[in-house]
C-alpha atoms as a PDB file:
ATOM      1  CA  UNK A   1     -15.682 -12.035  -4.343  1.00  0.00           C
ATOM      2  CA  UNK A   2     -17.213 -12.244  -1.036  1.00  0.00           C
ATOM      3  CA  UNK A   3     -20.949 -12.867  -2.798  1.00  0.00           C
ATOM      4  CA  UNK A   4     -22.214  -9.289  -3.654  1.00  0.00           C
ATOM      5  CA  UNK A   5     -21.597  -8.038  -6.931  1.00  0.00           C
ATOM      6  CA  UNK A   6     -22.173  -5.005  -8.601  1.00  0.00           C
ATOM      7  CA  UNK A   7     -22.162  -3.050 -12.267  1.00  0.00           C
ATOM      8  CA  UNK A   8     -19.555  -0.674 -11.239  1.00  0.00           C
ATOM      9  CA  UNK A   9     -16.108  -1.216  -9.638  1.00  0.00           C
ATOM     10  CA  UNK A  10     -13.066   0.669  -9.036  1.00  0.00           C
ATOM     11  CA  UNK A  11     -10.072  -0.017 -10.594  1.00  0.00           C
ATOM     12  CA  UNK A  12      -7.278  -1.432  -8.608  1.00  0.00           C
ATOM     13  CA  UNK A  13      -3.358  -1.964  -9.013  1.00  0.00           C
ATOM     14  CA  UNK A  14      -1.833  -2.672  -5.625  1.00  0.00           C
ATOM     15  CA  UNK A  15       2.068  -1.865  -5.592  1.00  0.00           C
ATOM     16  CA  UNK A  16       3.292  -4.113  -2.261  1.00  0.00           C
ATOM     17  CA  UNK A  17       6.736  -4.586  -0.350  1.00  0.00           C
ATOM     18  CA  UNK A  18       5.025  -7.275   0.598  1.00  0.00           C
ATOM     19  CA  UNK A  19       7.520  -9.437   2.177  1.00  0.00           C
ATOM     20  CA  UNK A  20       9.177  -6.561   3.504  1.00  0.00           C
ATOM     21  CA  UNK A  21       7.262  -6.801   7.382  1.00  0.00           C
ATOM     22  CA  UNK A  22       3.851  -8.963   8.224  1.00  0.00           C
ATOM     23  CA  UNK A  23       1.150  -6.109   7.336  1.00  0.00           C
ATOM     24  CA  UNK A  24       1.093  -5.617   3.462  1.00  0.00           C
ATOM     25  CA  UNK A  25      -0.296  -9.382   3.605  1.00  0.00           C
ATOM     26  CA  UNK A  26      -3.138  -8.827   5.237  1.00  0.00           C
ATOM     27  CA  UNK A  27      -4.034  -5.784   3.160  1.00  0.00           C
ATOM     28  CA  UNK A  28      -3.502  -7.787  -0.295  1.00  0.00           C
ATOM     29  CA  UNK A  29      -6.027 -10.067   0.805  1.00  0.00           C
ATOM     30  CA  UNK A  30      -8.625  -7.288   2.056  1.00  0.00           C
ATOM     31  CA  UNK A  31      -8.581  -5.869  -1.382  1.00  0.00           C
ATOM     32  CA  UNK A  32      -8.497  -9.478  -2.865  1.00  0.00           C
ATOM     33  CA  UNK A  33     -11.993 -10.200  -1.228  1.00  0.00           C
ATOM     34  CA  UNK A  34     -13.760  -7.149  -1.480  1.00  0.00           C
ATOM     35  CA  UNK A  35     -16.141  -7.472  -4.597  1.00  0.00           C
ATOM     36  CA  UNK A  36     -16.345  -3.666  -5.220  1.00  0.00           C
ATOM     37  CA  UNK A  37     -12.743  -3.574  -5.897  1.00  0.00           C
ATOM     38  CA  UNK A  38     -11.297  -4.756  -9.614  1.00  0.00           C
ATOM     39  CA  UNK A  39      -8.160  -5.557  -9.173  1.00  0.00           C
ATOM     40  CA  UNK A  40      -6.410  -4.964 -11.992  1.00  0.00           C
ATOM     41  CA  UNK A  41      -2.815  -6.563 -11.035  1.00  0.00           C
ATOM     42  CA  UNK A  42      -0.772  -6.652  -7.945  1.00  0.00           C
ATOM     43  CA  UNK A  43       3.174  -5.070  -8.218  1.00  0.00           C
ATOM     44  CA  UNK A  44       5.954  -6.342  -6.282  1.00  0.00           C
ATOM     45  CA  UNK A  45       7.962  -4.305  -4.989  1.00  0.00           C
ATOM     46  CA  UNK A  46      11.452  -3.108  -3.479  1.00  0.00           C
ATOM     47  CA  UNK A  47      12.330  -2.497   0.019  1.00  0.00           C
ATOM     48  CA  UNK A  48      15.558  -1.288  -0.060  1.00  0.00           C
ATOM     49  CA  UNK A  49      19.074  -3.052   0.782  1.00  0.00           C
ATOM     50  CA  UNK A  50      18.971  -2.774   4.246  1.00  0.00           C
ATOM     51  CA  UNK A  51      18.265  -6.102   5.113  1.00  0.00           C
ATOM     52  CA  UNK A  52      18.014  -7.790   1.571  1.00  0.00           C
ATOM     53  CA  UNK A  53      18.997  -7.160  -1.638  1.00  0.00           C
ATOM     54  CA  UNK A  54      16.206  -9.145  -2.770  1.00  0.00           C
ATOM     55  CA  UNK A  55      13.464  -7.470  -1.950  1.00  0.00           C
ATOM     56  CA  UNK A  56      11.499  -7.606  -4.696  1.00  0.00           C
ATOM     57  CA  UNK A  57      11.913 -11.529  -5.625  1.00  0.00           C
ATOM     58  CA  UNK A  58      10.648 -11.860  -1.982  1.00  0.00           C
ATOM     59  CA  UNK A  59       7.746  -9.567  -2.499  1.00  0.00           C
ATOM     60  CA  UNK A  60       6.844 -11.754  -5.153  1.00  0.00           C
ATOM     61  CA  UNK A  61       7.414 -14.658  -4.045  1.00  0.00           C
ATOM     62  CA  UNK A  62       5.118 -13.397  -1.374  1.00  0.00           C
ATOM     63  CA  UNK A  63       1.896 -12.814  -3.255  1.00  0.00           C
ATOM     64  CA  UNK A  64       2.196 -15.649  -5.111  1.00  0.00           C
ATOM     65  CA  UNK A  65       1.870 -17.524  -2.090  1.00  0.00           C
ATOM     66  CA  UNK A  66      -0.901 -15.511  -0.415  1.00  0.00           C
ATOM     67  CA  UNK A  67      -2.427 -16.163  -4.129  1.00  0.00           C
ATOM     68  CA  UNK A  68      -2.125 -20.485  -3.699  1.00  0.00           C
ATOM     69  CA  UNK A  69      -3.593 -20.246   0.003  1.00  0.00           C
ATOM     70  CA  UNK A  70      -6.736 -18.296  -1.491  1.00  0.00           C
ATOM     71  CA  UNK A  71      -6.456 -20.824  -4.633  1.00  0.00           C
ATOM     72  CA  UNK A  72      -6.694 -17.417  -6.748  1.00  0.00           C
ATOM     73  CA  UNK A  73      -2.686 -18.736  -8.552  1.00  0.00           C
ATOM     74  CA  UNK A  74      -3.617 -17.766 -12.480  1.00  0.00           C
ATOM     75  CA  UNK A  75      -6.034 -15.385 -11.821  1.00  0.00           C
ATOM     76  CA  UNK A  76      -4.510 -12.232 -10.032  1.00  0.00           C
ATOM     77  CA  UNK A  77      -1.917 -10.348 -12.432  1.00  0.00           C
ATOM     78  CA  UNK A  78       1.024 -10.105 -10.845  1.00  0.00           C
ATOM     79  CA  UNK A  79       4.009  -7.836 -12.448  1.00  0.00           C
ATOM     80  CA  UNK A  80       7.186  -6.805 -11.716  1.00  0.00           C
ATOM     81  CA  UNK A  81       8.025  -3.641 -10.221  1.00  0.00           C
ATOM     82  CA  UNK A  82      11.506  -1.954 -10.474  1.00  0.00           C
ATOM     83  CA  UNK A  83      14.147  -4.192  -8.198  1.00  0.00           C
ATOM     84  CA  UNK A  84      15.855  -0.703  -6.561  1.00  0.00           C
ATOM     85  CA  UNK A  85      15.137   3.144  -5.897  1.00  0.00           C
ATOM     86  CA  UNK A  86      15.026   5.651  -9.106  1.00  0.00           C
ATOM     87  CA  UNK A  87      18.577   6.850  -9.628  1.00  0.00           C
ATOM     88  CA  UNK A  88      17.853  10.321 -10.190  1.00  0.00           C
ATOM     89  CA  UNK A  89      14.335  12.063 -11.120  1.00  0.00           C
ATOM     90  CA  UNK A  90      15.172  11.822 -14.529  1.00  0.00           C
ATOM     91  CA  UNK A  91      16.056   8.422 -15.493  1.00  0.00           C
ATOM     92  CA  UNK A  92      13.051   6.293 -15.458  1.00  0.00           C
ATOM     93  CA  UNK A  93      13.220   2.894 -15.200  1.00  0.00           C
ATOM     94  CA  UNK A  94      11.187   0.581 -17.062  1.00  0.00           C
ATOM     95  CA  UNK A  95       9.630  -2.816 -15.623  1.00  0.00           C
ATOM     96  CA  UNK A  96       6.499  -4.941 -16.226  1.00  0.00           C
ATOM     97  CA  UNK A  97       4.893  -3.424 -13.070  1.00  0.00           C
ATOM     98  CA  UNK A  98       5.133   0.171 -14.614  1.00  0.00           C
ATOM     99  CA  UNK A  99       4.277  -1.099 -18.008  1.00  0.00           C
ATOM    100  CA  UNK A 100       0.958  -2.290 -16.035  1.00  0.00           C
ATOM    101  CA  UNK A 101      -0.023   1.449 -14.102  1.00  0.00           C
ATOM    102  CA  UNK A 102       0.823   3.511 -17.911  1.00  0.00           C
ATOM    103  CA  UNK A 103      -1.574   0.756 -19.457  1.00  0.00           C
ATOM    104  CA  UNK A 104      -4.419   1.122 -16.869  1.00  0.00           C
ATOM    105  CA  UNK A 105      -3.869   4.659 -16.072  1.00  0.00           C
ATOM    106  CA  UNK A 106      -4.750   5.420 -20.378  1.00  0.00           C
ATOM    107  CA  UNK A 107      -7.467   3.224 -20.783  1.00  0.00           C
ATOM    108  CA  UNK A 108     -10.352   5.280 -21.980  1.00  0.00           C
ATOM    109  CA  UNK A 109     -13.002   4.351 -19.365  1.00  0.00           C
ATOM    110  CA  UNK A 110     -15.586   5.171 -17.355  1.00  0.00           C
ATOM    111  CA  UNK A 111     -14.211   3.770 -13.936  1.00  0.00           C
ATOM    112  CA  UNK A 112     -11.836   5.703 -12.404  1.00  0.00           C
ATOM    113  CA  UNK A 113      -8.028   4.289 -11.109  1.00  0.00           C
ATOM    114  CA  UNK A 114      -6.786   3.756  -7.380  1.00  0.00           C
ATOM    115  CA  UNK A 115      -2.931   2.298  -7.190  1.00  0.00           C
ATOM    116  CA  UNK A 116      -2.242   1.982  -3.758  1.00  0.00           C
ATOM    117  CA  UNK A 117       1.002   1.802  -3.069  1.00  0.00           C
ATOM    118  CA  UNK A 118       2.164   0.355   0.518  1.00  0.00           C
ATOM    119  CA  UNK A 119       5.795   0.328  -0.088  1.00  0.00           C
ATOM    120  CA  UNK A 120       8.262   3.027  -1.737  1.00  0.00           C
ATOM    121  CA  UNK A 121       6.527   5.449  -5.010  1.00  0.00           C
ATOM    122  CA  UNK A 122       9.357   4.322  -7.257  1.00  0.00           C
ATOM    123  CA  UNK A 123       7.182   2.495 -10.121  1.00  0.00           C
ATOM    124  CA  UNK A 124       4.918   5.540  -9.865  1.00  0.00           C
ATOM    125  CA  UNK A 125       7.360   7.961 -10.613  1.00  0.00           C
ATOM    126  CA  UNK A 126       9.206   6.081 -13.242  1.00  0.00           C
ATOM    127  CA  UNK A 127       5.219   5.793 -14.628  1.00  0.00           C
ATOM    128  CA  UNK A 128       4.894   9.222 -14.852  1.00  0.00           C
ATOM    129  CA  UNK A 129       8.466   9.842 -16.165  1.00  0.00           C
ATOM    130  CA  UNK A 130       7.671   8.000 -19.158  1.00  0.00           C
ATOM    131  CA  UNK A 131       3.947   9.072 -19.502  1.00  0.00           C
ATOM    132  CA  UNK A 132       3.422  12.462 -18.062  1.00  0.00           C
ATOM    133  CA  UNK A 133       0.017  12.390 -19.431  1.00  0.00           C
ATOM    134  CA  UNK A 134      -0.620  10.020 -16.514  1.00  0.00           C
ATOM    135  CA  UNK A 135      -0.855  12.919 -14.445  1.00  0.00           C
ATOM    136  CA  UNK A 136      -4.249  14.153 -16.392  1.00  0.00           C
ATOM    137  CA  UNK A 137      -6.239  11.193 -16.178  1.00  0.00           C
ATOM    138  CA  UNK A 138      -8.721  10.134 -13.303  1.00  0.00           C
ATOM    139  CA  UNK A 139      -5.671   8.273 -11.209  1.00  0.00           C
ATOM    140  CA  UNK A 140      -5.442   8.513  -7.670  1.00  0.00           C
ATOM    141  CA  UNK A 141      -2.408   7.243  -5.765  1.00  0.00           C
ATOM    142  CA  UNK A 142      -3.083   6.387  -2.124  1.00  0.00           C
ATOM    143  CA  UNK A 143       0.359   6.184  -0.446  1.00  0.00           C
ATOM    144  CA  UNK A 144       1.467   4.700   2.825  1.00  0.00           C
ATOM    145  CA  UNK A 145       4.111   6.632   3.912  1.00  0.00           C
ATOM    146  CA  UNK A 146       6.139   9.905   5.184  1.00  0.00           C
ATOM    147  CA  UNK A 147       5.995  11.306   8.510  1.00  0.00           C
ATOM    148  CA  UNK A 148       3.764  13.476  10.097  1.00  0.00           C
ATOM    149  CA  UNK A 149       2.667  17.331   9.684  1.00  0.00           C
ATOM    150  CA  UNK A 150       2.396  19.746  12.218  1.00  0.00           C
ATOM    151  CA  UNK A 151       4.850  18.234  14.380  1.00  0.00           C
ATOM    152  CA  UNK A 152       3.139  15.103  14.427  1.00  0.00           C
ATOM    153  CA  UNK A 153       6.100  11.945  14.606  1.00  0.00           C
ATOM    154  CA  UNK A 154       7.642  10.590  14.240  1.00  0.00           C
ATOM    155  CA  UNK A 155      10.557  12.183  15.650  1.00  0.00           C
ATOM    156  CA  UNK A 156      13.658  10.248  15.798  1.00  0.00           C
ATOM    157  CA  UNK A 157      15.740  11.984  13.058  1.00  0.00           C
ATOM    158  CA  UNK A 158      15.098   9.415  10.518  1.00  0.00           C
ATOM    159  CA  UNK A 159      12.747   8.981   7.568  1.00  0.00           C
ATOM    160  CA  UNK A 160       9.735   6.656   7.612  1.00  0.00           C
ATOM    161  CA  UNK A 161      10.441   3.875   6.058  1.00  0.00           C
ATOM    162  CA  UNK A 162       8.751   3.978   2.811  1.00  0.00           C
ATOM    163  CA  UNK A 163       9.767   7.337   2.291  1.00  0.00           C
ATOM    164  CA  UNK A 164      13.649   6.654   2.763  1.00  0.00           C
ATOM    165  CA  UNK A 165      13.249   3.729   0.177  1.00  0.00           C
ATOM    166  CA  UNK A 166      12.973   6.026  -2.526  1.00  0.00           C
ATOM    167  CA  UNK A 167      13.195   9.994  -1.597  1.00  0.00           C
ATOM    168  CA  UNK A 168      13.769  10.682  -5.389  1.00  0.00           C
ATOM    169  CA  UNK A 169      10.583   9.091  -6.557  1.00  0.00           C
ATOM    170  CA  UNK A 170       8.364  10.442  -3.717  1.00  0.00           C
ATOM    171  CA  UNK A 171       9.419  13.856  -4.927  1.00  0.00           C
ATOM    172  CA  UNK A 172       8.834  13.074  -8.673  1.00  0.00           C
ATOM    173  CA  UNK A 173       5.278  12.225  -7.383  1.00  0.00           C
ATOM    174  CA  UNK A 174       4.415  14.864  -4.848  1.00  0.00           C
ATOM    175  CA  UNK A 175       5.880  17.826  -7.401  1.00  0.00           C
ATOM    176  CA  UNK A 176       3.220  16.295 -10.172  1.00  0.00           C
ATOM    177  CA  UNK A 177      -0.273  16.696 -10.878  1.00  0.00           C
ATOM    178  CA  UNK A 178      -1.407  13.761  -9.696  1.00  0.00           C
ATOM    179  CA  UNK A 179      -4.389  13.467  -7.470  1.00  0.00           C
ATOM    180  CA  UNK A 180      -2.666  11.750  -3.667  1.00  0.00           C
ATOM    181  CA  UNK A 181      -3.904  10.755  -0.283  1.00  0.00           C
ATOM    182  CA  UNK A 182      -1.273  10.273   1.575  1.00  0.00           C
ATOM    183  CA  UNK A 183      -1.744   8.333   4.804  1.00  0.00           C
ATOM    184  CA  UNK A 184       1.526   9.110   7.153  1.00  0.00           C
ATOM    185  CA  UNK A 185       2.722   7.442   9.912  1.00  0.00           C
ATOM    186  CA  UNK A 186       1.243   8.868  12.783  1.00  0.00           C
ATOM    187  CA  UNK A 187      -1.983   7.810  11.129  1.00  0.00           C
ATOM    188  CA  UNK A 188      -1.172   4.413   9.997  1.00  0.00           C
ATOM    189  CA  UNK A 189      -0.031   3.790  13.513  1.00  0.00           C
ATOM    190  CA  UNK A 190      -3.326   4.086  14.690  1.00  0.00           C
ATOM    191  CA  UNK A 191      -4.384   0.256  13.315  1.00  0.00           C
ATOM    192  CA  UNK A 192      -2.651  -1.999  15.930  1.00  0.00           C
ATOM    193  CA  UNK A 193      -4.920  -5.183  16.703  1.00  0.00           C
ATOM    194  CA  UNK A 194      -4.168  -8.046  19.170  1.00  0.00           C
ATOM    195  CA  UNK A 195      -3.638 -11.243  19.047  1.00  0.00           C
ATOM    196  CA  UNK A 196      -6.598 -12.247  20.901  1.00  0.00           C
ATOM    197  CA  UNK A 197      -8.194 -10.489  18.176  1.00  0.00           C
ATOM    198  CA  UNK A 198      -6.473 -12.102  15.406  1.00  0.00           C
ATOM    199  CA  UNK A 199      -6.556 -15.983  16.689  1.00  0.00           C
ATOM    200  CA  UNK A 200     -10.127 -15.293  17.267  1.00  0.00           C
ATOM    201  CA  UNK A 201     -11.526 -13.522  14.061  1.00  0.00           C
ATOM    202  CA  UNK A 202      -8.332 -14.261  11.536  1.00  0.00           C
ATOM    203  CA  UNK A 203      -6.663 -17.433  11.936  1.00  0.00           C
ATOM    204  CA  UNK A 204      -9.472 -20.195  12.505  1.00  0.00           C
ATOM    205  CA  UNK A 205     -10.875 -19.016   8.977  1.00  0.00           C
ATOM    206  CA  UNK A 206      -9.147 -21.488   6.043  1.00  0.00           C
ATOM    207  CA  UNK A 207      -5.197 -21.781   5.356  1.00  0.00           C
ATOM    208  CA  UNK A 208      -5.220 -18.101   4.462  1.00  0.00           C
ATOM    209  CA  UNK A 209      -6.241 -16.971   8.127  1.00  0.00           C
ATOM    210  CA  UNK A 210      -3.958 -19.088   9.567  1.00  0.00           C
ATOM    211  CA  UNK A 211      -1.208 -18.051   7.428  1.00  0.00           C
ATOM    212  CA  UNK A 212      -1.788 -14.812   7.964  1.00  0.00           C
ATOM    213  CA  UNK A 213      -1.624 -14.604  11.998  1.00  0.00           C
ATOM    214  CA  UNK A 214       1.626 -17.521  11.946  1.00  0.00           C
ATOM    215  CA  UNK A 215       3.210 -14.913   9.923  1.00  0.00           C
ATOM    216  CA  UNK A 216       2.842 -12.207  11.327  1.00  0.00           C
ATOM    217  CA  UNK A 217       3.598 -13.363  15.060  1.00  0.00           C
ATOM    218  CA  UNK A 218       7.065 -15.182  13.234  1.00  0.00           C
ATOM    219  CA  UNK A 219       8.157 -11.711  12.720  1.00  0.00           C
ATOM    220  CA  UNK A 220       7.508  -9.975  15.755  1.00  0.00           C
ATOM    221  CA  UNK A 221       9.139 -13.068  17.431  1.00  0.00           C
ATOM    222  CA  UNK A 222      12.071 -12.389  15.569  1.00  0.00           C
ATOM    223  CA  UNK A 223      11.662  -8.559  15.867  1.00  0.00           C
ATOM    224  CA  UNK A 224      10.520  -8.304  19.480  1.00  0.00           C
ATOM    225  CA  UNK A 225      11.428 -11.419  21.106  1.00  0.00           C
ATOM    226  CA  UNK A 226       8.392 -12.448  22.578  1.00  0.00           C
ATOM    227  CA  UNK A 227       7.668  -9.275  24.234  1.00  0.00           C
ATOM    228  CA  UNK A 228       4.741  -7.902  22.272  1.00  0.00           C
ATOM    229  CA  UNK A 229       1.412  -9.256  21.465  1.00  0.00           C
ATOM    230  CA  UNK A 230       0.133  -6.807  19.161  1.00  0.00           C
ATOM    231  CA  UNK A 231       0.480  -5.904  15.640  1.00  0.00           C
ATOM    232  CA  UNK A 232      -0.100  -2.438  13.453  1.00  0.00           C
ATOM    233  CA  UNK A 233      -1.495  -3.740  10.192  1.00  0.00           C
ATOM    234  CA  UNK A 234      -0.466   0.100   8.925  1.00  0.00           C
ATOM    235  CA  UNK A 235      -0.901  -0.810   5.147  1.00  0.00           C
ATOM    236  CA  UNK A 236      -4.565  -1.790   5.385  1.00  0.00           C
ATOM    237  CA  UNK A 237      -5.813   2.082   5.456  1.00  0.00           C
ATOM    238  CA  UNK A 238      -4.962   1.918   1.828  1.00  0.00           C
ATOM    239  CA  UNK A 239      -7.414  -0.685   1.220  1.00  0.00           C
ATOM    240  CA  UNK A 240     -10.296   0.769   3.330  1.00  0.00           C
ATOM    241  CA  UNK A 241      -9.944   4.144   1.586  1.00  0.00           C
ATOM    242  CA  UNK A 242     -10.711   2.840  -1.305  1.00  0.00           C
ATOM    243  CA  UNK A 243     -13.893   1.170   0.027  1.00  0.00           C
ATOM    244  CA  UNK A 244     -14.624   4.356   2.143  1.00  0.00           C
ATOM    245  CA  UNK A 245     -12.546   7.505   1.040  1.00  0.00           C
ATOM    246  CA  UNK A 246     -14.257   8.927   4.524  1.00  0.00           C
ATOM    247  CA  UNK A 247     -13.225   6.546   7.026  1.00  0.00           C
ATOM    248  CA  UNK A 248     -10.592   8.703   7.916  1.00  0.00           C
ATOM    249  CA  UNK A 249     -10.328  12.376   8.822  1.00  0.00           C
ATOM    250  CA  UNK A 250      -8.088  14.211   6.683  1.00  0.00           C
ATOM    251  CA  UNK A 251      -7.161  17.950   5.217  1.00  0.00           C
ATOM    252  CA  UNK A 252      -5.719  19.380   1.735  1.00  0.00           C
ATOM    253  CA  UNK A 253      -2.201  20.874   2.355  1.00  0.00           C
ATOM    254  CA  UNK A 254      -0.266  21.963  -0.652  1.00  0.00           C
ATOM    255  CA  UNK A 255       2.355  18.364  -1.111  1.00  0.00           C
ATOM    256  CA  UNK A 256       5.639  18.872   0.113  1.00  0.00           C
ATOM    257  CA  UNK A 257       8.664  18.163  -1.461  1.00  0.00           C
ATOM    258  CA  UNK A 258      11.431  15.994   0.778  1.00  0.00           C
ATOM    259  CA  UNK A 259      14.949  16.456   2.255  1.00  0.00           C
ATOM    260  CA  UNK A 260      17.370  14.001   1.716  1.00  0.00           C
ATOM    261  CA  UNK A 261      16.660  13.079   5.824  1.00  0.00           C
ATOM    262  CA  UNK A 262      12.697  13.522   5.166  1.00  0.00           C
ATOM    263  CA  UNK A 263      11.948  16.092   6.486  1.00  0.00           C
ATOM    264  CA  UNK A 264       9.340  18.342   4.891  1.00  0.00           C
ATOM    265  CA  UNK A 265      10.178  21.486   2.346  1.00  0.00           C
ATOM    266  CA  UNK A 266       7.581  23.687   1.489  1.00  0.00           C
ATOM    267  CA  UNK A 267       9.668  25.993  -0.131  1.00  0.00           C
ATOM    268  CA  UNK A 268       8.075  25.121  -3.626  1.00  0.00           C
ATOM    269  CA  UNK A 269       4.254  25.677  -4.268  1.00  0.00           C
ATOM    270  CA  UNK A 270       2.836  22.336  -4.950  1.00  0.00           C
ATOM    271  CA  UNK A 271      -0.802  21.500  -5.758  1.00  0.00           C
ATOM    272  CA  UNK A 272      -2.377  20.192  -3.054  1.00  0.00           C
ATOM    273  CA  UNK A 273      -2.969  16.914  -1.141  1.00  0.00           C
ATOM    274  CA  UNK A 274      -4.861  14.936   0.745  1.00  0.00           C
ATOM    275  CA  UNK A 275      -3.642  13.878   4.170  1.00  0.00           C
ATOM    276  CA  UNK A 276      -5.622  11.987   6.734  1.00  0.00           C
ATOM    277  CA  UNK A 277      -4.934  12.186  10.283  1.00  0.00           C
ATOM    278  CA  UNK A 278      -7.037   9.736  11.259  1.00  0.00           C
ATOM    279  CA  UNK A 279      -8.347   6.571  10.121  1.00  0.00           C
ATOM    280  CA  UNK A 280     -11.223   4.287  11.118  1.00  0.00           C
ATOM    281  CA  UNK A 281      -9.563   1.046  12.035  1.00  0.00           C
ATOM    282  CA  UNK A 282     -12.732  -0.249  13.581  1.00  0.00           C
ATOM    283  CA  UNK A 283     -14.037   0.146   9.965  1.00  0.00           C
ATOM    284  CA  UNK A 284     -10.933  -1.030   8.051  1.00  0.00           C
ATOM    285  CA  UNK A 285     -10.309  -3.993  10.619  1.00  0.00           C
ATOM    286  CA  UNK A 286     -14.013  -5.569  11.039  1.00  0.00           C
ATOM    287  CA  UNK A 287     -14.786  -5.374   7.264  1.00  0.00           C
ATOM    288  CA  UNK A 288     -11.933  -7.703   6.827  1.00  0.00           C
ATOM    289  CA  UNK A 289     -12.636 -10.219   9.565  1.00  0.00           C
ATOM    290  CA  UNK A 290     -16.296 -10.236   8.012  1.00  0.00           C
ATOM    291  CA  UNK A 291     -14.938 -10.983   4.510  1.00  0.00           C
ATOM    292  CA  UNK A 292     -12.343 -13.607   5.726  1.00  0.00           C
ATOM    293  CA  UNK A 293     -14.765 -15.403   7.289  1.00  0.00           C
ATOM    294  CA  UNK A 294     -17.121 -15.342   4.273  1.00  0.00           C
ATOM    295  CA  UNK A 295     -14.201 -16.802   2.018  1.00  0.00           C
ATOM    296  CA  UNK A 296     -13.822 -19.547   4.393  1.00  0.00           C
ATOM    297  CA  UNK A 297     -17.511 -20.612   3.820  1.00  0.00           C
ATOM    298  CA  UNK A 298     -18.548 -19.575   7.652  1.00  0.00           C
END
């Protein structure tokens, strides 16, 4: 999109909470301009009930504005996820969004399939519960979410937040087959940028860019009240992986399975993982200012 193109790209679905905090937007839009990348659709997706029980009509609602401000409206598939967490890990739920990732995940081609998922796993386990043979095909989830291994945070007795939104499905997905890089939190915590940073290389660049930083300040008004002038654009890492798969550091650890507070169970011998423990926000951070700014015809 951003003027290069080339005879092979990677399929893409994007599953987003994206109205859920101010970071999944600026990840949809890295993976919108990035000309490698074919995106494929982009799921909306739950957040729980905690603060809304609309989370996923505000998700979409979401992307299809980021979709008007990049004038992309009609061209992006955008489908339904499922509106709440699996109710058990054998009851899938069907929804257009899952419908999409069993379609793309058994096309017979070449190219292989990323769904990055920057909310809770639920429309990839309810995927999988209705086509196991999913979890034989050249798919790799990249997940935002979990909390840290080897007594990396966090620590506060509570799951991370995109775990808790679905424990059951994270399991279904982590006890699979499947092919996973999981980015945790300690790791996506590492991508704070400033403000400084942000009115100077984000928001001058078109009604996207200025969307994007109005946004995100709004919220950590409400959030912080003023006090903080930073923000941790934790979902991006999903979007740079995919452009870089080594922009990060990370190890294979056999996948856990997860308590009903998060924490971590090894008790059952799981294939392994990828987890990164770092992540190359310089990376991640400048290739989307450089992109932005390209889109805006600067």
């Amino acid at each position: 999109m951003a003027g290069r193109t080339f005879s092979h790209r990677r399929r893409v679905i994007v599953n987003t909470d994206a109205k859920n905090e101010a970071d999944d937007q600026f990840a949809i839009v890295h993976a919108l301009l990035s000309p490698s990348l074919d995106i494929r659709g982009l799921i909306p997706a739950h957040f729980g009930n905690r603060r809304t029980r609309e989370g996923l009509e505000e998700s979409r609602a979401e992307i299809e504005l980021l979709l008007r401000l990049m004038k992309l409206d009609g061209q992006v598939p955008v489908a339904d996820g499922v509106p709440y967490a699996l109710p058990d890990a054998g009851t899938p739920v069907r929804a257009d969004g899952v419908e999409l990732i069993v379609e793309e995940a058994m096309r017979d081609v070449a190219e292989p399939l990323y769904v990055a998922f920057l909310g809770p796993l639920t429309d990839m386990a309810s995927a999988l519960m209705l086509e196991p043979r999913i979890a034989e095909r050249d798919v790799t989830v990249i997940w935002i979410g979990g909390g840290g291994y080897d007594g990396r945070g966090p620590q506060d007795g509570r799951p991370e937040f995109n775990l808790s939104n679905d424990i059951v499905a994270a399991n279904i997905v982590f006890s699979s087959a499947l092919k996973v890089w999981q980015i945790p939190a300690p790791t996506y915590r590492m991508m704070a940028v400033g403000y400084a940073e942000l009115d100077a290389k984000v928001a001058p660049y078109g009604e996207i860019g200025e969307y994007l930083v109005r946004q995100l300040v709004e919220w950590n008004e409400r959030q912080h009240g003023g006090s903080i002038e930073f923000r941790v654009l934790g979902d991006s890492p999903a979007i740079g992986l995919m452009l870089h798969p080594d922009c990060g550091t990370w190890v294979e650890r056999p996948a856990p399975n997860f308590r009903y507070d998060g924490t971590l169970d090894f008790s059952v011998a799981n294939r392994p993982i990828r987890t990164y423990d770092s992540i190359d926000a310089r990376f991640i951070h400048e290739d989307f200012f450089a992109k932005l700014r390209a889109f805006a015809g600067h």
